[in-house]
Structure formats: structure tokens, C-alpha cells
N, C-alpha and C. Protein backbone atom coordinates (compact mmCIF):
# COMPACT_ATOMS: atom_id res chain seq x y z
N UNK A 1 -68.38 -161.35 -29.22
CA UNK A 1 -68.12 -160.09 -29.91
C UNK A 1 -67.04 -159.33 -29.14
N UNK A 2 -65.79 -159.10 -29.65
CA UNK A 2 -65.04 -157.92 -28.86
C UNK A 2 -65.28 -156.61 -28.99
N UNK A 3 -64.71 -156.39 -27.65
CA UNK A 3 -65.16 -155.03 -26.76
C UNK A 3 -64.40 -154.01 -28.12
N UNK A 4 -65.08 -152.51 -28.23
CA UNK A 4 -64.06 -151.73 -28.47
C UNK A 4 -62.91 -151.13 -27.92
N UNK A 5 -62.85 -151.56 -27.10
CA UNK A 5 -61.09 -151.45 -26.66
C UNK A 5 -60.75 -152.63 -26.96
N UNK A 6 -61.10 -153.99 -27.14
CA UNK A 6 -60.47 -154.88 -27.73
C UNK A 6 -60.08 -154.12 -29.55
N UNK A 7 -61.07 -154.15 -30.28
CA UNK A 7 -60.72 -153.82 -31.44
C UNK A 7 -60.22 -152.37 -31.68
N UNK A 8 -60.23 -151.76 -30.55
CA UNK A 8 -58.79 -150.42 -30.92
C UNK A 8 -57.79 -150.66 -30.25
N UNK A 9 -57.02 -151.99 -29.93
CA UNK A 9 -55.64 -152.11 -29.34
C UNK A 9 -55.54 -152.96 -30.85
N UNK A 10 -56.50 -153.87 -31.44
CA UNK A 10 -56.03 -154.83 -32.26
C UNK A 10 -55.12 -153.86 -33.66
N UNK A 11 -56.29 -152.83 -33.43
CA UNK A 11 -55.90 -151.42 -35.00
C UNK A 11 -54.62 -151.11 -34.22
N UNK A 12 -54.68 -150.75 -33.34
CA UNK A 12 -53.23 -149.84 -33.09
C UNK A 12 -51.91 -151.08 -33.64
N UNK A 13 -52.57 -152.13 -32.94
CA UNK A 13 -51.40 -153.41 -33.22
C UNK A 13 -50.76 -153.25 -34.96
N UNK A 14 -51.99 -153.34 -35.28
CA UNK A 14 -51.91 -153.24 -37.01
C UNK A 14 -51.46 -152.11 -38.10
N UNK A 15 -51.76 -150.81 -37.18
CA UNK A 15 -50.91 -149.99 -37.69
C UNK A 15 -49.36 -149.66 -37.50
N UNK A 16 -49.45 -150.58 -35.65
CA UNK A 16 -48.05 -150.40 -35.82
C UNK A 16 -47.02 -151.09 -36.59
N UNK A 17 -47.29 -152.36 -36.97
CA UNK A 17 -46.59 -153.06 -37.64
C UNK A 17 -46.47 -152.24 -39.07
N UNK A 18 -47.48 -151.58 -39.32
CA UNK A 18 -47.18 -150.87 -41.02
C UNK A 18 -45.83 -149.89 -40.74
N UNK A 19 -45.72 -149.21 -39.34
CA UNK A 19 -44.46 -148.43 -39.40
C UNK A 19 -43.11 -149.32 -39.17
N UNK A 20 -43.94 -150.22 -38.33
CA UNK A 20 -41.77 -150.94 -38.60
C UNK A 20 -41.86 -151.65 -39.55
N UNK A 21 -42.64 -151.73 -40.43
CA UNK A 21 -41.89 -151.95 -41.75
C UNK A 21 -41.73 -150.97 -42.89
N UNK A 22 -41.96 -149.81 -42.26
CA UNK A 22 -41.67 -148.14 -43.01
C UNK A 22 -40.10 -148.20 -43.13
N UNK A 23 -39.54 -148.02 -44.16
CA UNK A 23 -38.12 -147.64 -44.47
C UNK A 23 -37.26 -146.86 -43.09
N UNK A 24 -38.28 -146.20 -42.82
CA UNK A 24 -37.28 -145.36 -41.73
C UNK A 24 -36.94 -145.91 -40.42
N UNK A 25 -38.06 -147.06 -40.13
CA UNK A 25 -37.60 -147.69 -38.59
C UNK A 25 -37.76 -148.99 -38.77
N UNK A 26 -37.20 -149.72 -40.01
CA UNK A 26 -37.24 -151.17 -40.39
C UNK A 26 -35.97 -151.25 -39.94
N UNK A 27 -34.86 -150.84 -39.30
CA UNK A 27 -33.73 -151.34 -39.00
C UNK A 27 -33.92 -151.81 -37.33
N UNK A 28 -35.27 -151.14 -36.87
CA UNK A 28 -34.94 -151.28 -35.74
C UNK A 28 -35.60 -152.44 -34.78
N UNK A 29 -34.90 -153.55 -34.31
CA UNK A 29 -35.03 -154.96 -33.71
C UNK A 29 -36.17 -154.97 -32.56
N UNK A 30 -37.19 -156.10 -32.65
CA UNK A 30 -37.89 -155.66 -31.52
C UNK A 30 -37.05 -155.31 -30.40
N UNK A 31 -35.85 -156.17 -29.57
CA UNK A 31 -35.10 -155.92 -28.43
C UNK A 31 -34.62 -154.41 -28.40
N UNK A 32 -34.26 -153.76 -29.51
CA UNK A 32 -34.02 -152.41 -29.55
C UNK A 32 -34.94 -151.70 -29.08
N UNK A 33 -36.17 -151.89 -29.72
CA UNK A 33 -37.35 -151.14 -29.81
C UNK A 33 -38.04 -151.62 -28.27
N UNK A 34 -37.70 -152.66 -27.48
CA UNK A 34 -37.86 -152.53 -25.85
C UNK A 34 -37.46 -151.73 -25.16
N UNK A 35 -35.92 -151.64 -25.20
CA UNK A 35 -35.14 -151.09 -24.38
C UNK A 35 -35.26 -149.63 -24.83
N UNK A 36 -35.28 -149.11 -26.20
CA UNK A 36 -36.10 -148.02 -26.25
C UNK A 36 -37.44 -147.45 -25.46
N UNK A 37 -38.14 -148.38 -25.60
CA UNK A 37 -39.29 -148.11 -24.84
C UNK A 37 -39.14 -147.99 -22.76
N UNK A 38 -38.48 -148.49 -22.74
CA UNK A 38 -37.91 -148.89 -21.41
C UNK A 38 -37.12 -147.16 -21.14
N UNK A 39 -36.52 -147.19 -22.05
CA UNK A 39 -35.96 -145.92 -21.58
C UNK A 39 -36.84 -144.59 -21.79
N UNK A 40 -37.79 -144.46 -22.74
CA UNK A 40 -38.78 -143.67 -22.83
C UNK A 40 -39.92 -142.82 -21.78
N UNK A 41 -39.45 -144.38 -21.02
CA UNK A 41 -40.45 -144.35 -19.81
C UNK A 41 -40.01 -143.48 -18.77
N UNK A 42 -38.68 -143.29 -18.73
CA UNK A 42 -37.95 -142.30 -18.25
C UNK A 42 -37.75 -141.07 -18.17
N UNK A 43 -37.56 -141.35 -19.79
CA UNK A 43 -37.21 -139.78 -20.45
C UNK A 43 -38.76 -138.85 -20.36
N UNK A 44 -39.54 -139.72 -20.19
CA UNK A 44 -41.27 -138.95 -20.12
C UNK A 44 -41.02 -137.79 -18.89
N UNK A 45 -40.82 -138.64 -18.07
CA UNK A 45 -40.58 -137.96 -16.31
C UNK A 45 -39.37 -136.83 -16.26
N UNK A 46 -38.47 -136.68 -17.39
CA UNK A 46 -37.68 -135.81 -17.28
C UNK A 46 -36.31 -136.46 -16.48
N UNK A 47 -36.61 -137.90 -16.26
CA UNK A 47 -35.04 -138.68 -15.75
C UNK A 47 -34.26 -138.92 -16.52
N UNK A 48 -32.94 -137.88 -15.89
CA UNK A 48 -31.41 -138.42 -17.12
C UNK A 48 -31.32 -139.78 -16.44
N UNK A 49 -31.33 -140.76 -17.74
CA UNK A 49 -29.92 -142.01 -17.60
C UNK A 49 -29.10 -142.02 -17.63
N UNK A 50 -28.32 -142.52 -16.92
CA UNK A 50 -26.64 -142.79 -17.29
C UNK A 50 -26.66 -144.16 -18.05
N UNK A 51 -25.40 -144.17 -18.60
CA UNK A 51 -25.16 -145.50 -19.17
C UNK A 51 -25.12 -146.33 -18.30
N UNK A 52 -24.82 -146.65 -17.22
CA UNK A 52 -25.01 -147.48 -16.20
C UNK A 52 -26.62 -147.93 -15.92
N UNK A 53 -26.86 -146.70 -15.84
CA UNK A 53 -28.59 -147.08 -15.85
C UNK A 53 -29.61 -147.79 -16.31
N UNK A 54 -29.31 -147.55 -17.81
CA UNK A 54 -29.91 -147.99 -18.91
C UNK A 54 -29.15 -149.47 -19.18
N UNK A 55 -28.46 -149.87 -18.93
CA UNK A 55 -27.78 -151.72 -18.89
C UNK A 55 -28.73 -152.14 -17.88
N UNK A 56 -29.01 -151.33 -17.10
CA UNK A 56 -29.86 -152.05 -15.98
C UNK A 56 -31.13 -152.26 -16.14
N UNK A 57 -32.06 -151.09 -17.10
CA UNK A 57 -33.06 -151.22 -17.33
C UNK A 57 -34.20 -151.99 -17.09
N UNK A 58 -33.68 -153.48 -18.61
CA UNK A 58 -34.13 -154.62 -18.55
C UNK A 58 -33.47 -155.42 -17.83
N UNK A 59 -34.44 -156.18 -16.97
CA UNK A 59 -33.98 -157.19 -16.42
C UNK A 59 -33.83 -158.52 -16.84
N UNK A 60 -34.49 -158.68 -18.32
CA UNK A 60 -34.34 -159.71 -18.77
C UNK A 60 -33.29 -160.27 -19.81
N UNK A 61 -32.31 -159.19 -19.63
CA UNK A 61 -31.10 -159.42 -21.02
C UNK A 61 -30.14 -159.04 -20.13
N UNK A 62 -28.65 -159.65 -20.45
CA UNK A 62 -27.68 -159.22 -19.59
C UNK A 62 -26.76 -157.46 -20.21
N UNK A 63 -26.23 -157.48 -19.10
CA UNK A 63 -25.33 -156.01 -18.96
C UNK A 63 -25.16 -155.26 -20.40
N UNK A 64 -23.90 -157.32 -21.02
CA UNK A 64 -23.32 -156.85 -22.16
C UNK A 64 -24.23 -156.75 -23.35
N UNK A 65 -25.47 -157.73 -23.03
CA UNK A 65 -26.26 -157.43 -24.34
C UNK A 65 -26.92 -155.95 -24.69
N UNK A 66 -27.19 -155.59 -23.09
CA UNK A 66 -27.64 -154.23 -23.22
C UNK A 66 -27.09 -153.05 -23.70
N UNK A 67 -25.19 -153.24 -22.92
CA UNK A 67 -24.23 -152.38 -23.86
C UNK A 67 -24.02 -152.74 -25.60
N UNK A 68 -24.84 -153.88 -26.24
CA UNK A 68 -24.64 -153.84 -27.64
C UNK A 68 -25.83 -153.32 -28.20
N UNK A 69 -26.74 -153.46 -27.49
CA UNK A 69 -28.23 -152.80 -27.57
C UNK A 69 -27.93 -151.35 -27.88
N UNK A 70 -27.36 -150.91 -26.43
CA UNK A 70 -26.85 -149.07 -26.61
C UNK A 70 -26.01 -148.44 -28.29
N UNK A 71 -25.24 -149.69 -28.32
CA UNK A 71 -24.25 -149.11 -29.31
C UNK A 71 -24.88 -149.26 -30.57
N UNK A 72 -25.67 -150.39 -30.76
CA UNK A 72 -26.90 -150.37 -31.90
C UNK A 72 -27.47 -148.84 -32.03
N UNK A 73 -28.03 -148.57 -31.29
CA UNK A 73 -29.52 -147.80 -30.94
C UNK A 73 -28.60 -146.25 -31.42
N UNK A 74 -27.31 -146.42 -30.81
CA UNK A 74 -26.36 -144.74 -31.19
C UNK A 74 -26.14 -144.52 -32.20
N UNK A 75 -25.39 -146.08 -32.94
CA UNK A 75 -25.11 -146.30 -34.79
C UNK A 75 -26.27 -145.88 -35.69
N UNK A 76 -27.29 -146.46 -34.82
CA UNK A 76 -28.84 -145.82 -36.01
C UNK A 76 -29.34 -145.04 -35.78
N UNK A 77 -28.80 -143.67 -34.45
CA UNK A 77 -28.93 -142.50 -34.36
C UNK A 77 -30.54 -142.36 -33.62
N UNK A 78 -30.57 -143.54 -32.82
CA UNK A 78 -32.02 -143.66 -32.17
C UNK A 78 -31.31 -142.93 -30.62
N UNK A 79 -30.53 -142.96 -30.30
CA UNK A 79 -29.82 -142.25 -28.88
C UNK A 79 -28.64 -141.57 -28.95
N UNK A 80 -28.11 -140.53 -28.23
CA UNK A 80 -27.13 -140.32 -28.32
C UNK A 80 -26.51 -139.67 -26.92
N UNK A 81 -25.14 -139.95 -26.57
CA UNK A 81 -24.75 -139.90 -25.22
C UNK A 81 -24.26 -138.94 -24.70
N UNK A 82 -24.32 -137.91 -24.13
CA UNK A 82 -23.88 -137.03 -23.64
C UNK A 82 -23.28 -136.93 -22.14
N UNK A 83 -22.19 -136.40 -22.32
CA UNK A 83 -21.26 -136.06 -21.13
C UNK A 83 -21.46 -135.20 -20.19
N UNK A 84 -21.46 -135.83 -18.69
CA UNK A 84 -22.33 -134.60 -17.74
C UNK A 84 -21.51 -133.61 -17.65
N UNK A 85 -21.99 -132.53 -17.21
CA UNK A 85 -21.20 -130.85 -17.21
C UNK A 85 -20.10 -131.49 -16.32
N UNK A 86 -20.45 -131.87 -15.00
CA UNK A 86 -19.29 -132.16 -13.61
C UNK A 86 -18.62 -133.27 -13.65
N UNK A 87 -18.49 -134.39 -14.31
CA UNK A 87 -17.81 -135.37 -14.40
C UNK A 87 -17.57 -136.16 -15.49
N UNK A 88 -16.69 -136.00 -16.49
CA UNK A 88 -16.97 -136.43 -17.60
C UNK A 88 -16.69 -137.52 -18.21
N UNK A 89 -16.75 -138.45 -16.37
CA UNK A 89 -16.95 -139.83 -16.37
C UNK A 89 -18.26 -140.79 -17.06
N UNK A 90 -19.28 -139.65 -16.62
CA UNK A 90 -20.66 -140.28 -16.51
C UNK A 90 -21.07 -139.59 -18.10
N UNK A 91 -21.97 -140.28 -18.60
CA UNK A 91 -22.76 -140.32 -19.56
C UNK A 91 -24.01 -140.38 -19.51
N UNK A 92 -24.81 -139.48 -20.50
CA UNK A 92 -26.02 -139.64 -20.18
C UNK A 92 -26.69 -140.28 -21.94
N UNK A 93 -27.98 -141.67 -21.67
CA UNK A 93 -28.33 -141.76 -22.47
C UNK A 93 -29.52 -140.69 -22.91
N UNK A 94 -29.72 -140.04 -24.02
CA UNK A 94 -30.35 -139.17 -24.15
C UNK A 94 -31.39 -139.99 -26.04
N UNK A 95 -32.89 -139.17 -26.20
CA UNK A 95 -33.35 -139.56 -27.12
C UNK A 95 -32.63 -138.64 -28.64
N UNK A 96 -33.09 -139.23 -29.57
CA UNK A 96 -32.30 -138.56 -30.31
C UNK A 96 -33.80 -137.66 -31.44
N UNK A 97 -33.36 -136.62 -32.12
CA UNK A 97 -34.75 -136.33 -32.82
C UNK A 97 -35.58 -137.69 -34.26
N UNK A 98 -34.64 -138.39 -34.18
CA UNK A 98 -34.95 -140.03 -34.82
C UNK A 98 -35.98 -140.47 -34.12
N UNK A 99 -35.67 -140.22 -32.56
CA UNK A 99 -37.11 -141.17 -31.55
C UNK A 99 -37.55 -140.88 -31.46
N UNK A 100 -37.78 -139.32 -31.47
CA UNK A 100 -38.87 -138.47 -31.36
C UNK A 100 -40.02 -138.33 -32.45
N UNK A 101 -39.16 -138.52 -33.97
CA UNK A 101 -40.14 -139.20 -35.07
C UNK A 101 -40.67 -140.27 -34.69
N UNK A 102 -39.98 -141.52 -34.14
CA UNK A 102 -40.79 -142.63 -34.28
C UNK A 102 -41.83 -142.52 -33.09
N UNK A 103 -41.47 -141.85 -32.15
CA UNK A 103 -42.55 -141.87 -30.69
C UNK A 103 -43.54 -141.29 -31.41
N UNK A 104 -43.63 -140.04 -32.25
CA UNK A 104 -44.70 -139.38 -32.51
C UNK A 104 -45.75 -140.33 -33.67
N UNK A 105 -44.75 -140.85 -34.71
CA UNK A 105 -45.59 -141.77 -35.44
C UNK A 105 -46.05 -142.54 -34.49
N UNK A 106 -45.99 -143.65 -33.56
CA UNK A 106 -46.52 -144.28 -32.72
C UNK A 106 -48.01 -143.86 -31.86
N UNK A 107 -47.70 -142.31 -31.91
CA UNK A 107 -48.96 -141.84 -30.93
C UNK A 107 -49.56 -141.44 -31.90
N UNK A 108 -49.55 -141.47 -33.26
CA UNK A 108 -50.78 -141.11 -34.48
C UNK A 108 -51.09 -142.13 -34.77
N UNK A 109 -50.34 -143.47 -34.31
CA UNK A 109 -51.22 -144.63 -34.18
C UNK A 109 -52.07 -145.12 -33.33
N UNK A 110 -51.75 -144.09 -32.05
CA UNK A 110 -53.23 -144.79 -31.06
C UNK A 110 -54.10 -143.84 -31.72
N UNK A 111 -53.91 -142.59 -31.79
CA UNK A 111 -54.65 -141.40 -32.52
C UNK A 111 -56.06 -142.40 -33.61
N UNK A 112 -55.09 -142.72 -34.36
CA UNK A 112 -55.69 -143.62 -35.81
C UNK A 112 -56.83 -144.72 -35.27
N UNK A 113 -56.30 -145.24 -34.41
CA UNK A 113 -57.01 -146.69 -33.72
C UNK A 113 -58.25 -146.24 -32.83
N UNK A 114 -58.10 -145.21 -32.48
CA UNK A 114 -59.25 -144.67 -31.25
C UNK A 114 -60.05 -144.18 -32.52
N UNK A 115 -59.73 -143.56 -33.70
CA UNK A 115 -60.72 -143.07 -34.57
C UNK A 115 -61.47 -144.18 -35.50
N UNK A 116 -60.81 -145.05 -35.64
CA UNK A 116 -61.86 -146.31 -36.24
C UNK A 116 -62.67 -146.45 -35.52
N UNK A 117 -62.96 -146.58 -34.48
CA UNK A 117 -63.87 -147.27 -33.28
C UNK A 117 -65.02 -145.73 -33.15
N UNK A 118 -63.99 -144.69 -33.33
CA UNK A 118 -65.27 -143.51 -32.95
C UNK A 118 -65.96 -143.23 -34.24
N UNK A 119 -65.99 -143.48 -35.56
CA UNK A 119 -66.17 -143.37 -37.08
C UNK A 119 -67.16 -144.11 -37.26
């Protein structure tokens, strides 16, 4: 018999798949939706990325895939880059209010999943 935390990660699993295939974040590739997450982890703590940063992220994809990753993620308005006040060499990857929809749908999916199990 599985545990209920087995069967409220399986619901969360299951609801999440109903949102990426929601019109609004069906464009976006699992590898996107990593390195999103990857950078999320960041942005929680209040750490600016630079674009340099964020190529580095993952360690499991190279530089340039990551710079096509970035330019994906800007085109579908999931990030957007901003120029530091003092050098307007550096760039910062920043979330966009797009990720902030999808982060929040995401956390009404653990929301959803913890309430089957308590129901």
C-alpha cells in the first residue's frame, strides 16, 4: 500500500502535467522548464543572475545550449534581462510576471495534492 506522501507527490505529478498541457505553458520544453527551475532556486533567495551565471547553472547541458535555452525562455517572455545600474556590460537574468503565473499555478498544485490526501 503507498504511503500518503507517496500518493500526494503521485497527484501533484498528475496535476502537473494537466498545466503543461494548459495553452499557456504548452510551449514550454521540459529543458526550459529545468533551467527555469534552476534559476528559481535563486531568485527565491533574492540572488541576481547574470547571464554568465545562469549558462552555468546546469551542469548537464553545455554553455551554448544554455545561451539558446536563455533566448527561448526571453522569446516566450518566461525571463527577461536587465542591465545593471554600474556596468552595462553585465546582465541580469530576471523572472518575468509569465513565471510568476506558472510558479503560482505549480504551488496550487502541491496545494491540490496535499488536499486529496487530507479529504
Amino acid at each position: 500500500m503507498p504511503s500518503e506522501e507517496s500518493i500526494t507527490y503521485m497527484n501533484f505529478l498528475r496535476l502537473v502535467q494537466e498545466v503543461r498541457a494548459s495553452p499557456d505553458f504548452i510551449s514550454l520544453s521540459p529543458v526550459e522548464e529545468r533551467l527555469l527551475n534552476l534559476l528559481a532556486s535563486s531568485w527565491v533567495l533574492g540572488i541576481k543572475i547574470t547571464v554568465l551565471q545562469a549558462v552555468q547553472v546546469d551542469t548537464l547541458i553545455s554553455h551554448s545550449t544554455s545561451h539558446r535555452l536563455l533566448k527561448s525562455l526571453r522569446l516566450k517572455k518566461f525571463i527577461k534581462l536587465c542591465v545593471d545600474k554600474d556596468d552595462n556590460r553585465v546582465k541580469y537574468v530576471q523572472p518575468t510576471d509569465k513565471t510568476h503565473a506558472f510558479f503560482k499555478v505549480l504551488g496550487l498544485c502541491v496545494e491540490r495534492a496535499q488536499e486529496r490526501i487530507t479529504a
